[in-house]
Protein backbone atom coordinates (compact mmCIF):
# COMPACT_ATOMS: atom_id res chain seq x y z
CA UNK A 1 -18.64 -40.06 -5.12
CA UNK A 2 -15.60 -42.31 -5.44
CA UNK A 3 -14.50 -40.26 -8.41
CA UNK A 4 -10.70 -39.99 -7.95
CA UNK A 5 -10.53 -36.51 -10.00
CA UNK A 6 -13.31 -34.87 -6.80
CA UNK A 7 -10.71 -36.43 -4.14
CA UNK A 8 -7.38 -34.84 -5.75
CA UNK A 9 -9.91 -31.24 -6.08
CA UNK A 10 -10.22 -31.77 -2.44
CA UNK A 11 -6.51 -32.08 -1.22
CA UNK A 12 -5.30 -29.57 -3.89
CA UNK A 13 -8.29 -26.55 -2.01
CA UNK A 14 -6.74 -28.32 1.44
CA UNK A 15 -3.39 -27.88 1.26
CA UNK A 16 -3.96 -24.42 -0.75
CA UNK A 17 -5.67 -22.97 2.13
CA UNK A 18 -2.43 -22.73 4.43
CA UNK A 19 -0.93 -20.69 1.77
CA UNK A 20 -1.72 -16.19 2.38
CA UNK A 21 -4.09 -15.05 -0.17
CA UNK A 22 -1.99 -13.09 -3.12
CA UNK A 23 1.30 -14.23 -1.70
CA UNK A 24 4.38 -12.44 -3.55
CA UNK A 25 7.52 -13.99 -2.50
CA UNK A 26 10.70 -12.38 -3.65
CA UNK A 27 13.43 -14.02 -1.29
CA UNK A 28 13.46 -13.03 2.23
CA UNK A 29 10.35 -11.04 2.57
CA UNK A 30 6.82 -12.49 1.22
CA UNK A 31 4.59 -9.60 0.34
CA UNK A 32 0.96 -10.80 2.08
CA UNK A 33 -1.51 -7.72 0.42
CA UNK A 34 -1.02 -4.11 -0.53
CA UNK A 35 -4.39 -1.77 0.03
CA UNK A 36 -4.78 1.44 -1.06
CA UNK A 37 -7.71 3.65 0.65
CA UNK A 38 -8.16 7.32 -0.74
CA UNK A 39 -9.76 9.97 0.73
CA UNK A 40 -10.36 13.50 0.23
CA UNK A 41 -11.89 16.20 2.90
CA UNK A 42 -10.41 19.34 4.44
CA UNK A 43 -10.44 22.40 2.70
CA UNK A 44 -11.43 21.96 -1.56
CA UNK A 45 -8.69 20.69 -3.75
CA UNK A 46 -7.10 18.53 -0.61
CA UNK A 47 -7.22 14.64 -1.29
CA UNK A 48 -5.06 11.78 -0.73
CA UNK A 49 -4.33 8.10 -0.64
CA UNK A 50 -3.60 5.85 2.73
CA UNK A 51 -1.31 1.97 1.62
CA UNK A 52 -1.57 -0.42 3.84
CA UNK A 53 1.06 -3.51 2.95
CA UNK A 54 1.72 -6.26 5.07
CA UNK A 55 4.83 -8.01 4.75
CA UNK A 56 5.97 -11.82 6.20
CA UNK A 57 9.18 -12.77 6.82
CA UNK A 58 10.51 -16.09 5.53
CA UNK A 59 12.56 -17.01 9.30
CA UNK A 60 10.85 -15.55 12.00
CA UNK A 61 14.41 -14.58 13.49
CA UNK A 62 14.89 -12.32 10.51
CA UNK A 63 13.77 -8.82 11.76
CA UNK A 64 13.52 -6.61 9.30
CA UNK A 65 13.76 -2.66 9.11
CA UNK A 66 11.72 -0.89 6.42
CA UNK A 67 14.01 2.11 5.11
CA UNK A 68 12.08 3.59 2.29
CA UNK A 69 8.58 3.08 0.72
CA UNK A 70 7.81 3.97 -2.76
CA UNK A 71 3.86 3.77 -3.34
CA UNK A 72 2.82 4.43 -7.38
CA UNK A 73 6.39 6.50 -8.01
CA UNK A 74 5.68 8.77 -4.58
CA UNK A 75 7.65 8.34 -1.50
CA UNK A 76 5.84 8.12 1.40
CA UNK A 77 6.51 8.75 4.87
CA UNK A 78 5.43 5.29 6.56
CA UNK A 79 5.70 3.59 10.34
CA UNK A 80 6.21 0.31 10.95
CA UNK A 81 4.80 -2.41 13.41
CA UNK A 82 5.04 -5.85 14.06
CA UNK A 83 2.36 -8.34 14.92
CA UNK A 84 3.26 -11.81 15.66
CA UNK A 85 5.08 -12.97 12.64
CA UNK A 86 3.88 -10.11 10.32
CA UNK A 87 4.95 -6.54 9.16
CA UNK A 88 2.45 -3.76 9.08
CA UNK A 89 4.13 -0.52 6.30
CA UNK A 90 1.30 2.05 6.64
CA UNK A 91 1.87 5.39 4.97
CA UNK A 92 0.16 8.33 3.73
CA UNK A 93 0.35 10.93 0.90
CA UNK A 94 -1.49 13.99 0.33
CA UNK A 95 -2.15 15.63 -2.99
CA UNK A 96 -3.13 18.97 -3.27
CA UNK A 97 -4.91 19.80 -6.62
CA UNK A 98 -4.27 23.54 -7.23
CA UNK A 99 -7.25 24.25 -10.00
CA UNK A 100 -9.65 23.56 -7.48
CA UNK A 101 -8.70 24.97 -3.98
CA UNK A 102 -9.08 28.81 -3.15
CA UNK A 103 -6.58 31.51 -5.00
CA UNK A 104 -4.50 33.25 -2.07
CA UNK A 105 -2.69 35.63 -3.90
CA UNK A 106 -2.49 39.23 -3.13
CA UNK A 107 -4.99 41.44 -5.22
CA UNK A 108 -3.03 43.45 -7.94
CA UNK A 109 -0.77 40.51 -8.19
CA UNK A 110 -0.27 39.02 -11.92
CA UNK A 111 -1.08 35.87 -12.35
CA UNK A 112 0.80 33.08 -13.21
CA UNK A 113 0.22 29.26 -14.90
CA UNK A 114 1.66 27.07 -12.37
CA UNK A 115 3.45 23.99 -14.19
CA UNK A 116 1.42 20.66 -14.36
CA UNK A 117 2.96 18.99 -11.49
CA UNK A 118 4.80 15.83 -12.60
CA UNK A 119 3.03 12.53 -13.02
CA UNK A 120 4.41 9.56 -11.77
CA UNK A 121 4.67 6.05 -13.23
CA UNK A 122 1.59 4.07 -11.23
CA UNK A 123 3.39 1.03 -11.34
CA UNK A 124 6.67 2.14 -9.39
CA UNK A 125 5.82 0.54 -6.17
CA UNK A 126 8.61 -1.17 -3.58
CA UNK A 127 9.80 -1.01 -0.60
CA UNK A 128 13.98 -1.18 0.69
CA UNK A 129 14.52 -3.09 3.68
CA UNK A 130 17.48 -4.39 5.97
CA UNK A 131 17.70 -7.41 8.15
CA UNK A 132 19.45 -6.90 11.35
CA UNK A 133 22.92 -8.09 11.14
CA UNK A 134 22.98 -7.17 7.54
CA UNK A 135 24.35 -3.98 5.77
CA UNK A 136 22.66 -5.11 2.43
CA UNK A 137 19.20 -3.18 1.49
CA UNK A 138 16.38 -5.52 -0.40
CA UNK A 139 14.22 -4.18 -2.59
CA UNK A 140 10.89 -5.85 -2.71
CA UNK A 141 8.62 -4.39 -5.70
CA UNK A 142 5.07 -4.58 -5.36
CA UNK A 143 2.80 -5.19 -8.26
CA UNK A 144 -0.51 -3.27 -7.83
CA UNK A 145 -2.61 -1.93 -4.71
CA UNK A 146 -5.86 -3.43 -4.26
CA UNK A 147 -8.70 -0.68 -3.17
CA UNK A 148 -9.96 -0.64 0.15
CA UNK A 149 -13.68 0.43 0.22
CA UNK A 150 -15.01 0.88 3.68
CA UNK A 151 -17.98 -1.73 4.30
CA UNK A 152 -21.62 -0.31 4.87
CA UNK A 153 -22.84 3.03 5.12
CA UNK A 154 -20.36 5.59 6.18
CA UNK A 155 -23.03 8.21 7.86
CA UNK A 156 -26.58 6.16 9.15
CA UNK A 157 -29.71 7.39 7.60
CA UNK A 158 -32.68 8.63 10.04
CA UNK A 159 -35.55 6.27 10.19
């Protein structure tokens, strides 16, 4: 037990555990985690993806302003809120997949091949901030959105 190798394991989990879980830091603005939850529901061919991030500020004076959010190459309208020393981004974006919702067109009408709507490039993800006092925008660029699964059954079974 007075193995010197089990002592430094034990100071190195310590000190490790102040640290947030999947920290990013690029310079003012650490990114904590960045969650994406997607659902689908509504009418058929309506589905659609919910990010969560949460964001920490390096000086707890800094306060920050979120001015665009860029989830997976899609902007996304977002609100912000502020807990403490943390930044909650939460956004939404709704896809609507035209070969599987209803056809609304008039009868006698010809019918045309919409385009394939444009894919975008799943790894464009940032946000653009400010800091209050500051005219210069930040861009912090986040790597990959971790899936959110809900825990447990969503609807209870009958016993």
């Amino acid at each position: 037990m007075n193995n010197p190798l089990f002592i430094i394991i034990f100071w190195m989990l310590a000190f490790s555990c102040k640290a947030p879980v999947s920290s990013l830091d690029q310079g003012r603005v650490a990114l904590v985690s960045a969650e994406k939850s997607e659902w689908s529901g509504g009418r058929p061919g309506i589905r659609g993806a919910v990010y969560t991030v949460f964001l920490k500020p390096q000086d707890r004076r800094d306060q920050m302003t979120v001015t665009s959010f860029k989830a997976e190459g899609h902007p996304i309208s977002f609100m912000q809120s502020r807990s403490g020393n943390s930044v909650m981004v939460r956004g939404s974006f709704q896809i609507t997949d035209e070969t599987k919702g209803p056809d609304y067109s008039d009868s006698g009408s010809s019918v045309e091949k919409s385009e394939p709507s444009v894919h975008r490039d799943p790894e464009d993800s940032q946000i653009e901030y400010t800091v209050k006092g500051s005219e210069k925008i930040y861009q912090l660029r986040i790597p990959a959105f971790i899936p959110a699964e809900p825990e447990g059954e969503l609807i209870p079974r009958r016993q």
